[in-house]
Protein backbone atom coordinates (compact mmCIF):
# COMPACT_ATOMS: atom_id res chain seq x y z
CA UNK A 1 0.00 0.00 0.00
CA UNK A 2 1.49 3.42 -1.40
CA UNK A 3 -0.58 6.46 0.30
CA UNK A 4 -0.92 8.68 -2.75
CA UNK A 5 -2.20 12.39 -2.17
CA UNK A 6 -2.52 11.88 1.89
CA UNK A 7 -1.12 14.64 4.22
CA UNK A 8 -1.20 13.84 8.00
CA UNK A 9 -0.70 17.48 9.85
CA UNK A 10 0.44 19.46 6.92
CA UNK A 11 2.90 16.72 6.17
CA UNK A 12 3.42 14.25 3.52
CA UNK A 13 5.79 12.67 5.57
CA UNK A 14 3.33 11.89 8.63
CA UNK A 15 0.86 9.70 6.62
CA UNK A 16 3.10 6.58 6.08
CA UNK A 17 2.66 6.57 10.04
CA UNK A 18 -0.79 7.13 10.21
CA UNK A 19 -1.56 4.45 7.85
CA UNK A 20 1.04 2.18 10.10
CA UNK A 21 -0.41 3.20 13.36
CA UNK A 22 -3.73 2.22 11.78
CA UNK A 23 -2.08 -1.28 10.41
CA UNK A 24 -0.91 -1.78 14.35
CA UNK A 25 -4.77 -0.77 15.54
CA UNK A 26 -5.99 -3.87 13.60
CA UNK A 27 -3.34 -6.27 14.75
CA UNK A 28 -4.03 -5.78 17.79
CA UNK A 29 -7.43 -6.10 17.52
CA UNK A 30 -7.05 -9.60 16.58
CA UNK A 31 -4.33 -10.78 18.68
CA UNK A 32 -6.19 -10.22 21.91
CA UNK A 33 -9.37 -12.36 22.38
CA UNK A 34 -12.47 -11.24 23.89
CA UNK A 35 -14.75 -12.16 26.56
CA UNK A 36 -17.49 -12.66 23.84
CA UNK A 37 -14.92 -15.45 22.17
CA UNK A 38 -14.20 -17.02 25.15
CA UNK A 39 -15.52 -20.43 25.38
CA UNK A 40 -16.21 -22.98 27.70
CA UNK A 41 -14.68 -26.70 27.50
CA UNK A 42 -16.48 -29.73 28.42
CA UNK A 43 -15.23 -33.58 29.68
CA UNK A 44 -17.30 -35.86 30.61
CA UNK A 45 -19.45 -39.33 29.95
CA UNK A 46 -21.65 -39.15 26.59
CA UNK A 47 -25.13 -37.59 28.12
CA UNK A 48 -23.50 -34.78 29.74
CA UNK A 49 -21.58 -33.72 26.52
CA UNK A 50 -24.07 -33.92 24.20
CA UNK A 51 -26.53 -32.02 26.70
CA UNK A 52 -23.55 -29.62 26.52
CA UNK A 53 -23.11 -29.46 23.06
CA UNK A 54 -26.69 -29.32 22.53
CA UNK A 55 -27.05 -26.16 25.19
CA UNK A 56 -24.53 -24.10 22.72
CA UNK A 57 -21.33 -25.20 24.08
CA UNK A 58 -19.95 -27.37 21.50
CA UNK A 59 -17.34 -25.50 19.02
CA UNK A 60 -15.18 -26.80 16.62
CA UNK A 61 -12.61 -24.51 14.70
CA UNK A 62 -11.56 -24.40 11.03
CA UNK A 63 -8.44 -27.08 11.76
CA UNK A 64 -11.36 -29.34 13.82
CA UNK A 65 -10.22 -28.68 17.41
CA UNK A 66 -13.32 -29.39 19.34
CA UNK A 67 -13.61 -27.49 23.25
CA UNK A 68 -15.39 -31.04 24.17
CA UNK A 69 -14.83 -34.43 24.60
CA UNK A 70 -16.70 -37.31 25.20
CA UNK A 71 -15.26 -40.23 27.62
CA UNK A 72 -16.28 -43.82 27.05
CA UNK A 73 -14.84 -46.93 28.64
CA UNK A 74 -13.02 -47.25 25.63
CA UNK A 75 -11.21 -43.54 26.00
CA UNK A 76 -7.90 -43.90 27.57
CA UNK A 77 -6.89 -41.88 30.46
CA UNK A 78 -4.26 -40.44 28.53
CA UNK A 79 -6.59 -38.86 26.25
CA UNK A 80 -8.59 -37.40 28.86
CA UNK A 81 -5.36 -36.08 30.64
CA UNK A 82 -4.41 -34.75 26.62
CA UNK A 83 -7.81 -32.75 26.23
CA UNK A 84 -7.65 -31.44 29.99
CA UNK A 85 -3.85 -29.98 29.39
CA UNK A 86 -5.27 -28.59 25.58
CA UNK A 87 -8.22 -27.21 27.41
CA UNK A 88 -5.98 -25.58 30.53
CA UNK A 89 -3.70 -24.14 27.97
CA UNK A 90 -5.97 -22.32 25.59
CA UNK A 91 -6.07 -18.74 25.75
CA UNK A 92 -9.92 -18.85 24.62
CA UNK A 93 -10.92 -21.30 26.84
CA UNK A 94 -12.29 -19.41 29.97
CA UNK A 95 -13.76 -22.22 31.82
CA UNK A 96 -13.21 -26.22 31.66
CA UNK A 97 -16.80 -28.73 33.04
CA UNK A 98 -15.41 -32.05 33.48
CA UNK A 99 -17.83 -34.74 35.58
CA UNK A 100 -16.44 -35.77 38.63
CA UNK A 101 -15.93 -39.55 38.10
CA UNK A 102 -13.48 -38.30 34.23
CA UNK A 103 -11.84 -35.65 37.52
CA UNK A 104 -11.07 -38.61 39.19
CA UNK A 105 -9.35 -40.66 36.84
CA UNK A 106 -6.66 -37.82 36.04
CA UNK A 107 -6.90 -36.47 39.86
CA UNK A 108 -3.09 -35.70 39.37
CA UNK A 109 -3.50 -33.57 36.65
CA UNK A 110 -6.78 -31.83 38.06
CA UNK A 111 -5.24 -31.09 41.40
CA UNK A 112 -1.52 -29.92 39.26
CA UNK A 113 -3.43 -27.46 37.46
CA UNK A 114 -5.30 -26.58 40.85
CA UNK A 115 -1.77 -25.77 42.85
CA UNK A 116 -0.43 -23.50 39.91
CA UNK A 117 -3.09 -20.68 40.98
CA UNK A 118 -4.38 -20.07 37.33
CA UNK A 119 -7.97 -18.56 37.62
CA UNK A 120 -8.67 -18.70 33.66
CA UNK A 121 -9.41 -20.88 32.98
CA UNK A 122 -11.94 -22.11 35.94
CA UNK A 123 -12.41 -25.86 35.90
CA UNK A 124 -15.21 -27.26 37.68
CA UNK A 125 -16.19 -30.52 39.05
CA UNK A 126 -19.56 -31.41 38.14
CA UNK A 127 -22.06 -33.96 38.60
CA UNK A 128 -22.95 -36.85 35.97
CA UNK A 129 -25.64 -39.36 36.33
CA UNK A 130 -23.22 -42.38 36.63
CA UNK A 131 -21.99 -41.07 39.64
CA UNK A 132 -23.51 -38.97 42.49
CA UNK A 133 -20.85 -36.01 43.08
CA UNK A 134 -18.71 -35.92 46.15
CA UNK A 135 -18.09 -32.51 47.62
CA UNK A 136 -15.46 -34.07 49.29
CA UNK A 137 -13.16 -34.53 45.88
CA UNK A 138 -13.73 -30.74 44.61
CA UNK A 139 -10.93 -28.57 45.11
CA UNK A 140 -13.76 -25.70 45.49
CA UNK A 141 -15.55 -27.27 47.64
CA UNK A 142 -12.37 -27.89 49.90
CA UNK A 143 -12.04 -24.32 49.93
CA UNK A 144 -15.50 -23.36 50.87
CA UNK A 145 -14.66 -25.50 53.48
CA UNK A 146 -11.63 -23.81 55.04
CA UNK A 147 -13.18 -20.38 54.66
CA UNK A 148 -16.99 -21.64 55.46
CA UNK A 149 -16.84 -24.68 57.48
CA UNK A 150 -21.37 -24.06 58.43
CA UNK A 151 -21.77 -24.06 54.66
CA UNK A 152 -20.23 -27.42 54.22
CA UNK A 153 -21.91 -28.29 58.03
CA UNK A 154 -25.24 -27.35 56.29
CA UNK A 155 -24.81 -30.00 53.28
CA UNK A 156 -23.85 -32.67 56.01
CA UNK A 157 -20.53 -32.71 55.73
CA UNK A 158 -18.11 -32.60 59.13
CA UNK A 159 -15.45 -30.16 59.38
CA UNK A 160 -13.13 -30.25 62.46
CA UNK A 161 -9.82 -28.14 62.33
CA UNK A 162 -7.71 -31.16 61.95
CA UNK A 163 -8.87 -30.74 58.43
CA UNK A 164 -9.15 -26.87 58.00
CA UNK A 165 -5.46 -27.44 58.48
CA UNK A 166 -4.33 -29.94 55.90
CA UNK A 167 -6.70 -27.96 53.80
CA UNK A 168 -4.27 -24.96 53.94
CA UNK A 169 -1.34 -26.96 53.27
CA UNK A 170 -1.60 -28.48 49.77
CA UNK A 171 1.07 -31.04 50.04
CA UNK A 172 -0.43 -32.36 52.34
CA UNK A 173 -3.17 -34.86 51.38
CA UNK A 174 -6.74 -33.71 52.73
CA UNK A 175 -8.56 -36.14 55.24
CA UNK A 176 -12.29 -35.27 54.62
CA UNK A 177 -14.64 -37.18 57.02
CA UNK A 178 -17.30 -39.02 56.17
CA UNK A 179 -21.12 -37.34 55.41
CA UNK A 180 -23.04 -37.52 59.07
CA UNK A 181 -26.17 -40.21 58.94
CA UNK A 182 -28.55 -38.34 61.09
């Protein structure tokens, strides 16, 4: 592009940079990603991914990354610890679902990316019908504990300070007790 006839200030000289500074503008504008093309990821068992997918979630780009994947009994952990890294390490992935019982399975992973203090994305532990979720398991959860130990009293769940206590150390694996029968 040649600017032909343009004066910036008076100046022929100037417009070269206006035109550049214009050039830069648009860059910009599609090197950052906003919140409206952030997406969410989803793991889990077949119902709650396609109830996902079906709810708007599902996306798959021009090269045929998906933001989703469904576990079987045939799907390797590996895979599911794969797709969980991808999802962590997107930059327009701003919040990850994965069902409890796929959580568990790559718990090392889960709680890795848990300890490295990265808010975006979120991932959340959620419920699938297979398995009932466990409060107990969620790293949230373990913190609503420490700083709201009546909230977790209210869904039946004892906490004693032995427990606040491991909870603030994470190397330390967390003894949850059992739900109260009452």
């Amino acid at each position: 592009l040649k600017p032909v006839g343009i004066k910036f200030c008076g100046s022929p000289v100037g417009a070269p940079v206006a035109l550049q500074g214009l050039l830069i503008a648009e860059m910009v504008k599609k090197k950052f990603i906003s919140q409206a093309d952030m997406k969410i990821g989803v793991i889990g068992d077949e119902d709650t991914v396609t109830g996902m997918v079906l709810a708007g979630i599902g996306h798959v780009d021009g090269q045929g990354k998906k933001n989703f994947l469904v576990v079987e009994s045939k799907t390797h952990q590996r895979e599911v610890e794969e797709m969980f890294q991808e999802l962590c390490s997107r930059k327009d992935i701003a919040m990850v679902l994965i069902t409890q019982g796929c959580a568990d399975g790559i718990r090392q992973a889960v709680d890795a990316y848990g300890a490295t203090g990265q808010v975006v994305p979120t991932v959340l532990e959620i419920p699938s019908k297979e398995q009932p979720y466990d409060p107990r398991k969620d790293s949230i959860m373990q913190r609503v504990a420490f700083f709201l130990p009546s909230a977790m009293q209210s869904l039946g769940i004892e906490v004693d300070s032995a427990e606040q206590v491991s909870l603030r150390a994470p190397s330390l694996t967390t003894a949850v007790a059992s739900p109260s029968i009452g």
